[in-house]
Structure formats: C-alpha cells, structure tokens
C-alpha atoms as a PDB file:
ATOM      1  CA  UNK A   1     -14.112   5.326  -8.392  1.00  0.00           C
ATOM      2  CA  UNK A   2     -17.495   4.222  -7.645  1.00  0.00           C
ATOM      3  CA  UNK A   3     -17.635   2.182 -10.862  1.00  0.00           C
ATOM      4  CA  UNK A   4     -19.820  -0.588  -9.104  1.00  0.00           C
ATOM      5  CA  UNK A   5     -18.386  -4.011  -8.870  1.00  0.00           C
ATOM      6  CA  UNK A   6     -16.767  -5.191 -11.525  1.00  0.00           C
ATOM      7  CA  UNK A   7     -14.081  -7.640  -9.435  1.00  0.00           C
ATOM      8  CA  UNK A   8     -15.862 -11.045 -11.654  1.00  0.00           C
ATOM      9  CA  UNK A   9     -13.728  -9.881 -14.417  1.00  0.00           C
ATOM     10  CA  UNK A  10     -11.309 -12.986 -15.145  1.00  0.00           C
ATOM     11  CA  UNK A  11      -8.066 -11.039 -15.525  1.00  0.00           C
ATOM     12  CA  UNK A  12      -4.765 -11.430 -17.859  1.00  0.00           C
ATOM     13  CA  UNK A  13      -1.350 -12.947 -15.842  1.00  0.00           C
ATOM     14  CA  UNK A  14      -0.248  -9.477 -15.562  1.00  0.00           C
ATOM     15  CA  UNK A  15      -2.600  -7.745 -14.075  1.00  0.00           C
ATOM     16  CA  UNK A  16      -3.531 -11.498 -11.883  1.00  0.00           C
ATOM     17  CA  UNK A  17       0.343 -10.736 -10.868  1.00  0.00           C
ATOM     18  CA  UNK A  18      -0.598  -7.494  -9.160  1.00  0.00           C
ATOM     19  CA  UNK A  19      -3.843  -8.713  -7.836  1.00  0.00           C
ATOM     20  CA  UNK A  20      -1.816 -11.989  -5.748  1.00  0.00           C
ATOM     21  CA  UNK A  21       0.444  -9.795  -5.106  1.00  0.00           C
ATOM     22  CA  UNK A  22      -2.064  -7.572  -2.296  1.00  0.00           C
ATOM     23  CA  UNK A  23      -1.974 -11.188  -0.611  1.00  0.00           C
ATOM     24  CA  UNK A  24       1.385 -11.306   0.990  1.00  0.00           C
ATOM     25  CA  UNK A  25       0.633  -7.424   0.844  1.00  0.00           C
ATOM     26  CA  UNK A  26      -1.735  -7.828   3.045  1.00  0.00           C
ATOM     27  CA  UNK A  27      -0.582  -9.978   5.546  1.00  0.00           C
ATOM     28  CA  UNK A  28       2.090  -7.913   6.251  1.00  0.00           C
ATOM     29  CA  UNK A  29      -0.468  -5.203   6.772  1.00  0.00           C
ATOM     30  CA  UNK A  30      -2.958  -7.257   9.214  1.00  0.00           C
ATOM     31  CA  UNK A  31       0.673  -7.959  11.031  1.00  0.00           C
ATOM     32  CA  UNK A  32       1.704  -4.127  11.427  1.00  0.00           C
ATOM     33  CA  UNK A  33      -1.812  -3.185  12.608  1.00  0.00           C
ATOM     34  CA  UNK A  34      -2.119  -5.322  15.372  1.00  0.00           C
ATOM     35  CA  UNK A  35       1.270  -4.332  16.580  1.00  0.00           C
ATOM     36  CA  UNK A  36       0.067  -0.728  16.051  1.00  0.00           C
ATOM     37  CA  UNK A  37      -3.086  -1.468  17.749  1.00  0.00           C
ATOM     38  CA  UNK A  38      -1.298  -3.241  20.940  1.00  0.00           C
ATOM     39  CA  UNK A  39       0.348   0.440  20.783  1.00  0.00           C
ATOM     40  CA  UNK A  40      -1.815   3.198  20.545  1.00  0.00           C
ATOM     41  CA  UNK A  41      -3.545   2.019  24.020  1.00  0.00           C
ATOM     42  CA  UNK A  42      -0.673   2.436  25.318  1.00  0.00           C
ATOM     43  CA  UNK A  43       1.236   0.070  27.433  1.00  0.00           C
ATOM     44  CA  UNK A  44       1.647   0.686  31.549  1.00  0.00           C
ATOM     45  CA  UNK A  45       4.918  -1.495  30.661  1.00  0.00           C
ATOM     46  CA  UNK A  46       7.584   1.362  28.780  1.00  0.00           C
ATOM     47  CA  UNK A  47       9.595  -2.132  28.152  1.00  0.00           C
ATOM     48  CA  UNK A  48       6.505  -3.475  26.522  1.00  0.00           C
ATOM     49  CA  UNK A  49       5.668  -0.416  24.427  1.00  0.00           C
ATOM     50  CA  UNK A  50       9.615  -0.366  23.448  1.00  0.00           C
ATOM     51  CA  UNK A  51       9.511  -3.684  22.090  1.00  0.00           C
ATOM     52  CA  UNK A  52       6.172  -3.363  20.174  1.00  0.00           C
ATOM     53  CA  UNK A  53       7.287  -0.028  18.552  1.00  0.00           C
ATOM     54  CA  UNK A  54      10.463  -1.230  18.102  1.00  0.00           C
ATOM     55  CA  UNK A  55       8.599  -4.543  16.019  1.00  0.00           C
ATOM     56  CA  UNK A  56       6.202  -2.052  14.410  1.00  0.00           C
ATOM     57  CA  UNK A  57       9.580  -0.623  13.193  1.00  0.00           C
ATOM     58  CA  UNK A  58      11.096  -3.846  11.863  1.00  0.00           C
ATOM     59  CA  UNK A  59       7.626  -4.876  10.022  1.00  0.00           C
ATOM     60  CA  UNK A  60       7.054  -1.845   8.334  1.00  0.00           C
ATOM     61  CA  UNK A  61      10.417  -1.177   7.263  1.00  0.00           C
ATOM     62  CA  UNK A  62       9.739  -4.463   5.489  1.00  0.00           C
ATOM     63  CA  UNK A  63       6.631  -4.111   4.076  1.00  0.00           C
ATOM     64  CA  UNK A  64       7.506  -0.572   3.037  1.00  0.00           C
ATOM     65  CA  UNK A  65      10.215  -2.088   0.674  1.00  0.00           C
ATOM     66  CA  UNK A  66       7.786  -5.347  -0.437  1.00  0.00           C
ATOM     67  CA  UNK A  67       4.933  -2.699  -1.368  1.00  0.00           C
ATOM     68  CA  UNK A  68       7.720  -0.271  -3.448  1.00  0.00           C
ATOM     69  CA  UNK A  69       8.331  -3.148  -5.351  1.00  0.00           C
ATOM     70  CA  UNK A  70       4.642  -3.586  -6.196  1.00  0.00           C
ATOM     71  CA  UNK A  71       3.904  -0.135  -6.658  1.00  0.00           C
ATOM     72  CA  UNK A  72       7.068   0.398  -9.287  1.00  0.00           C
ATOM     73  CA  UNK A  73       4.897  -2.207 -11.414  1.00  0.00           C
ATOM     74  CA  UNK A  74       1.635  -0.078 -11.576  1.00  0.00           C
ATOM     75  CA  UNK A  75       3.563   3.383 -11.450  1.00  0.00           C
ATOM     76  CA  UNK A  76       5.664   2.506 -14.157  1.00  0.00           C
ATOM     77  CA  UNK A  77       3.993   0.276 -15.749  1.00  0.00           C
ATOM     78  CA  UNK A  78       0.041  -0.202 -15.472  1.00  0.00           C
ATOM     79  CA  UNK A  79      -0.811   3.632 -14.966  1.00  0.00           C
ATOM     80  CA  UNK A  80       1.049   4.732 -18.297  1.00  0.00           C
ATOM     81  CA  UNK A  81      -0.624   2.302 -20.389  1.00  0.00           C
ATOM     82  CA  UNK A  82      -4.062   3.108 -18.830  1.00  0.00           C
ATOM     83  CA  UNK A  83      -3.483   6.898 -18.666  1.00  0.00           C
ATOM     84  CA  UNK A  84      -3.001   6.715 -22.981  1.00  0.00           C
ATOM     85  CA  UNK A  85      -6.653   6.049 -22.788  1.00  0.00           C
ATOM     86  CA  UNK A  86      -8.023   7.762 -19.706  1.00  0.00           C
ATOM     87  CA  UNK A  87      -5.911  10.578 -18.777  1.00  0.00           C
ATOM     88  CA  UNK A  88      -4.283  10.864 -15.973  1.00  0.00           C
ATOM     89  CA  UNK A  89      -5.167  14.685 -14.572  1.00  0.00           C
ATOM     90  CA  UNK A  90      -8.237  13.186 -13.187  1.00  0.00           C
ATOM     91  CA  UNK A  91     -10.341   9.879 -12.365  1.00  0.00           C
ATOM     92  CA  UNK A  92      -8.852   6.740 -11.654  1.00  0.00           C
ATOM     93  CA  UNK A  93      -5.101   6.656 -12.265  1.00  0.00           C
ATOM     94  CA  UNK A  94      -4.961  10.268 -10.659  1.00  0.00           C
ATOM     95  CA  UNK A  95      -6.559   8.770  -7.444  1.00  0.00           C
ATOM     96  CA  UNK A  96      -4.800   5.350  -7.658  1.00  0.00           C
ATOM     97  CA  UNK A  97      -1.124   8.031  -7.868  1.00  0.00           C
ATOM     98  CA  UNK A  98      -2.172  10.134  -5.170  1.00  0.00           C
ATOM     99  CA  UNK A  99      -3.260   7.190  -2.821  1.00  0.00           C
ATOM    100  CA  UNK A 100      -0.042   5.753  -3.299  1.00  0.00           C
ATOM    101  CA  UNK A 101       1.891   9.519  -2.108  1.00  0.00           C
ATOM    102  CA  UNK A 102      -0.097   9.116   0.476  1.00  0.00           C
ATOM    103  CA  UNK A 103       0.868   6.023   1.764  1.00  0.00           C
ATOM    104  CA  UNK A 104       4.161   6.537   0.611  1.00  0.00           C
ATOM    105  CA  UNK A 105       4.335   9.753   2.826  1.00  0.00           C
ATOM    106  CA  UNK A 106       3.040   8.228   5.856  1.00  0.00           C
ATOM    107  CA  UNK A 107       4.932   4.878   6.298  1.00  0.00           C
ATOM    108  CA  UNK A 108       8.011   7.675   5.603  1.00  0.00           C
ATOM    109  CA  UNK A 109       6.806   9.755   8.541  1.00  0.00           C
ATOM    110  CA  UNK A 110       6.551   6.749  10.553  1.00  0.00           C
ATOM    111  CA  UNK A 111      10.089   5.310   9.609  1.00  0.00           C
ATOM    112  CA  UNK A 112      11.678   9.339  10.265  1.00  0.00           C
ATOM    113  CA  UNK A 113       9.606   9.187  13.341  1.00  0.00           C
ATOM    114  CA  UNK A 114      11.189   6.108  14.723  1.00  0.00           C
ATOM    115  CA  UNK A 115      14.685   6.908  14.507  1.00  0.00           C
ATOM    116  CA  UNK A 116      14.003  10.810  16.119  1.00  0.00           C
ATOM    117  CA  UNK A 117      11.922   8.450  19.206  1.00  0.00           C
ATOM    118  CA  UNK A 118      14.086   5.907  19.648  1.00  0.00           C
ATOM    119  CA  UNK A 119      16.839   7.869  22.101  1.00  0.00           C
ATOM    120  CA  UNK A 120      13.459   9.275  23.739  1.00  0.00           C
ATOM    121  CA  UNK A 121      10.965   6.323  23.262  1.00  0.00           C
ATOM    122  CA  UNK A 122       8.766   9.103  25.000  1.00  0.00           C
ATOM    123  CA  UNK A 123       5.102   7.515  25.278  1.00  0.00           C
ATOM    124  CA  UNK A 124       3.061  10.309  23.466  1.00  0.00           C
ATOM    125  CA  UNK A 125       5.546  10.280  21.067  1.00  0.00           C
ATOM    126  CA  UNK A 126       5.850   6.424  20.273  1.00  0.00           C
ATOM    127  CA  UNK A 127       1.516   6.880  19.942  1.00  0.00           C
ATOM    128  CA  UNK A 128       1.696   9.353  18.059  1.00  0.00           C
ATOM    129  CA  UNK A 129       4.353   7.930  15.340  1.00  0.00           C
ATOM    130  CA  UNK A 130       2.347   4.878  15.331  1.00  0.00           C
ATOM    131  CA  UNK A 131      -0.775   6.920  13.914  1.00  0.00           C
ATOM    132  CA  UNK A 132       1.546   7.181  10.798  1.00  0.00           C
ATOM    133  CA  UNK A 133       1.795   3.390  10.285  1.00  0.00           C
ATOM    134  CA  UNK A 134      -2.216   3.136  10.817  1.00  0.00           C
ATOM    135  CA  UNK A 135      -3.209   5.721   8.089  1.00  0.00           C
ATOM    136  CA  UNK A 136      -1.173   3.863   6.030  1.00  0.00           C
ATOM    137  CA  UNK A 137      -3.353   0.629   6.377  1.00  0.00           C
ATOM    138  CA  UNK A 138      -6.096   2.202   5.961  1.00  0.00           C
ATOM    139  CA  UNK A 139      -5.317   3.979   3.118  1.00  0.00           C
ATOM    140  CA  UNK A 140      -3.486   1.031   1.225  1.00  0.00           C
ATOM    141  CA  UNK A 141      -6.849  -1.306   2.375  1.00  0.00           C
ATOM    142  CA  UNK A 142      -9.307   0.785   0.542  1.00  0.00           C
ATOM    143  CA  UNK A 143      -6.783   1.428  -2.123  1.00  0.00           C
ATOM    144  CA  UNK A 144      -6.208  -2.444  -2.713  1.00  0.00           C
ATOM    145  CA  UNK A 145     -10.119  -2.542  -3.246  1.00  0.00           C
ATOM    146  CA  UNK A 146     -10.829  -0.002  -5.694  1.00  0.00           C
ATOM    147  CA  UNK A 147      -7.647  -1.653  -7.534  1.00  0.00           C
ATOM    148  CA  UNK A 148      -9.311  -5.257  -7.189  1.00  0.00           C
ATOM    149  CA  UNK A 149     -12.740  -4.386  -8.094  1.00  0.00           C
ATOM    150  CA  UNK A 150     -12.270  -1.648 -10.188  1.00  0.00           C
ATOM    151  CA  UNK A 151      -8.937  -0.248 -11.802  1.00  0.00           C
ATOM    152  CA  UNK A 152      -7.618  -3.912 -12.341  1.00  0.00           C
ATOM    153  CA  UNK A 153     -11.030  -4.987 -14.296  1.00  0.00           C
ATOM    154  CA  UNK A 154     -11.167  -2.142 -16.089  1.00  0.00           C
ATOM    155  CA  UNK A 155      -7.565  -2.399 -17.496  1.00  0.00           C
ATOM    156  CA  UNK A 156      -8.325  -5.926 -18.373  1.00  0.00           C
ATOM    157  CA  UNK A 157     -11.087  -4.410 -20.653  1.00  0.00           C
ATOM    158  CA  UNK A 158      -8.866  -1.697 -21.524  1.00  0.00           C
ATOM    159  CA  UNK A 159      -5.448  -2.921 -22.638  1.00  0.00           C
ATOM    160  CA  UNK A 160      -4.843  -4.697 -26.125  1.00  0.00           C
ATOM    161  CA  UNK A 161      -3.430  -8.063 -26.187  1.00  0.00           C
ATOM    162  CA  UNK A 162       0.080  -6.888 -27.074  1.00  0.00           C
ATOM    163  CA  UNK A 163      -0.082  -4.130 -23.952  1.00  0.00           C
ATOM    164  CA  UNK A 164      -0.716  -6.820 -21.449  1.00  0.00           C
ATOM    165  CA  UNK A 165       1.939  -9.180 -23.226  1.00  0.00           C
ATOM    166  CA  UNK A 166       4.592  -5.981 -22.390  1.00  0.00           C
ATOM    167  CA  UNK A 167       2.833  -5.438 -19.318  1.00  0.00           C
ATOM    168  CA  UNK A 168       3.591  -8.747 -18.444  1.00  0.00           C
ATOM    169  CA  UNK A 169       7.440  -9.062 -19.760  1.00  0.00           C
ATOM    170  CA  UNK A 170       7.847  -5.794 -17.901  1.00  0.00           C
ATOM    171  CA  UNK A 171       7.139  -7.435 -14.487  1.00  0.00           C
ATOM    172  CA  UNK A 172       9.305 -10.033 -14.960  1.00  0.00           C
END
C-alpha cells in the first residue's frame, strides 16, 4: 500500500472518528510494550516477572476489547463501502482484513497463553507468550499507518457524501 503520502487529506467526521480513535489505541499499545519489554529480558526476580506478565495480561485483555470495538467499525463498516469500488480479493482492504486476523490471532494466542502459564508461570514460557503480545504491536503500528496515510485518505476521496453520512450514523 505504498500509495505515497497522502495523510494531508482533511477527512469527513467518520472516518476523523477512526483516525482519533488509534490515539487512546495507541497508548494502550506504548503501555503493553513496555510491560512486554520489561519481560522478554527476563527478570532474575520470578515475583517480578509474575507481576509484569500478570499486568501484560490485564492491559491487553483491555485493549484487545477497546481495539474490537474499533475494528467492528472498519470491518463492518468502512471496508464494505470501499470494497464496492476496489475489490476486496486484493490491494488495500484485503491487506487492511488480513492485518487485522493477524493481530486478532496473536493478542488471542497471548490471552490462551496466559491462562495455560499461569499454574506454571514457567520463565521460557511467560517469554515466550509475551512474543504474542509484541507481534501484535507491531503489526497494529504499521497497520495504524497505512490506515492514517493511506486507506483513510483514500476513502475520503472515495466515498459519496451520503456513504460517509451512513458511515457516520453507523458508528454512532
């Protein structure tokens, strides 16, 4: 989706709404990666590492259900629209889906991977859950750009009037 940059685009409420919306998104993110990162080092303290993974838990259970709520809005909503004019076997909306599996599948992993460790809370086992939960950020952080600069401008060009207006009484 190397479309150049096209993130100068002043953009309707709806698709603004999905943009401000990577903000708090993305907080949450920086917060589970530098409890991941604390992590993966490993800890010489098992209490230590218990607690962090245990936190890594707790944030990305709740960004996991903060980011499903965003991504019902372009799955359901955006992508359709968009796909009527630019298919949706390949290019952008394909990518945009997949990415979103992706991250989908990982934070999963993570989550399953947390409640099989958590009797254990073997060391190897806590790093290599928390792998899960960084694949995910970086995943969802390149994602978020090629929505910003590329998919979100281009559906601003893209949509009619009246599909943004539904776009925009859908998110409500």
């Amino acid at each position: 989706m190397n479309v150049g940059d096209m993130s100068n685009v002043s953009l309707s409420a709806p698709l603004q709404q999905l943009k401000e919306e990577h903000v708090s998104l993305r907080k949450a993110m920086d917060a589970f990666y530098a409890t991941a990162q604390r992590i993966v080092p490993g800890s010489t303290d098992d209490t230590d590492l218990r607690k962090q993974f245990n936190t890594l838990h707790d944030q990305i259970a709740s960004f996991t259900k903060q980011l499903k709520l965003h991504s019902k809005k372009e799955d359901d909503g955006l992508f359709p629209m968009m796909a009527k004019y630019i298919g949706r076997e390949s290019g952008p909306i394909a990518v945009m889906e997949y990415e979103h599996q992706q991250a989908e599948q990982y934070l999963n992993r993570f989550l399953e991977g947390t409640e099989e460790a958590k009797p254990q809370n073997n060391k190897d086992q806590i790093k290599s859950i928390t792998q899960f939960a960084i694949e995910a950020y970086f995943i969802l952080t390149e994602h978020f750009i090629k929505e910003e600069n590329v998919l979100f401008p281009m559906a601003e060009n893209m949509l009619s009037t009246e599909e943004k207006e539904q776009l925009q009484q859908q998110f409500q």
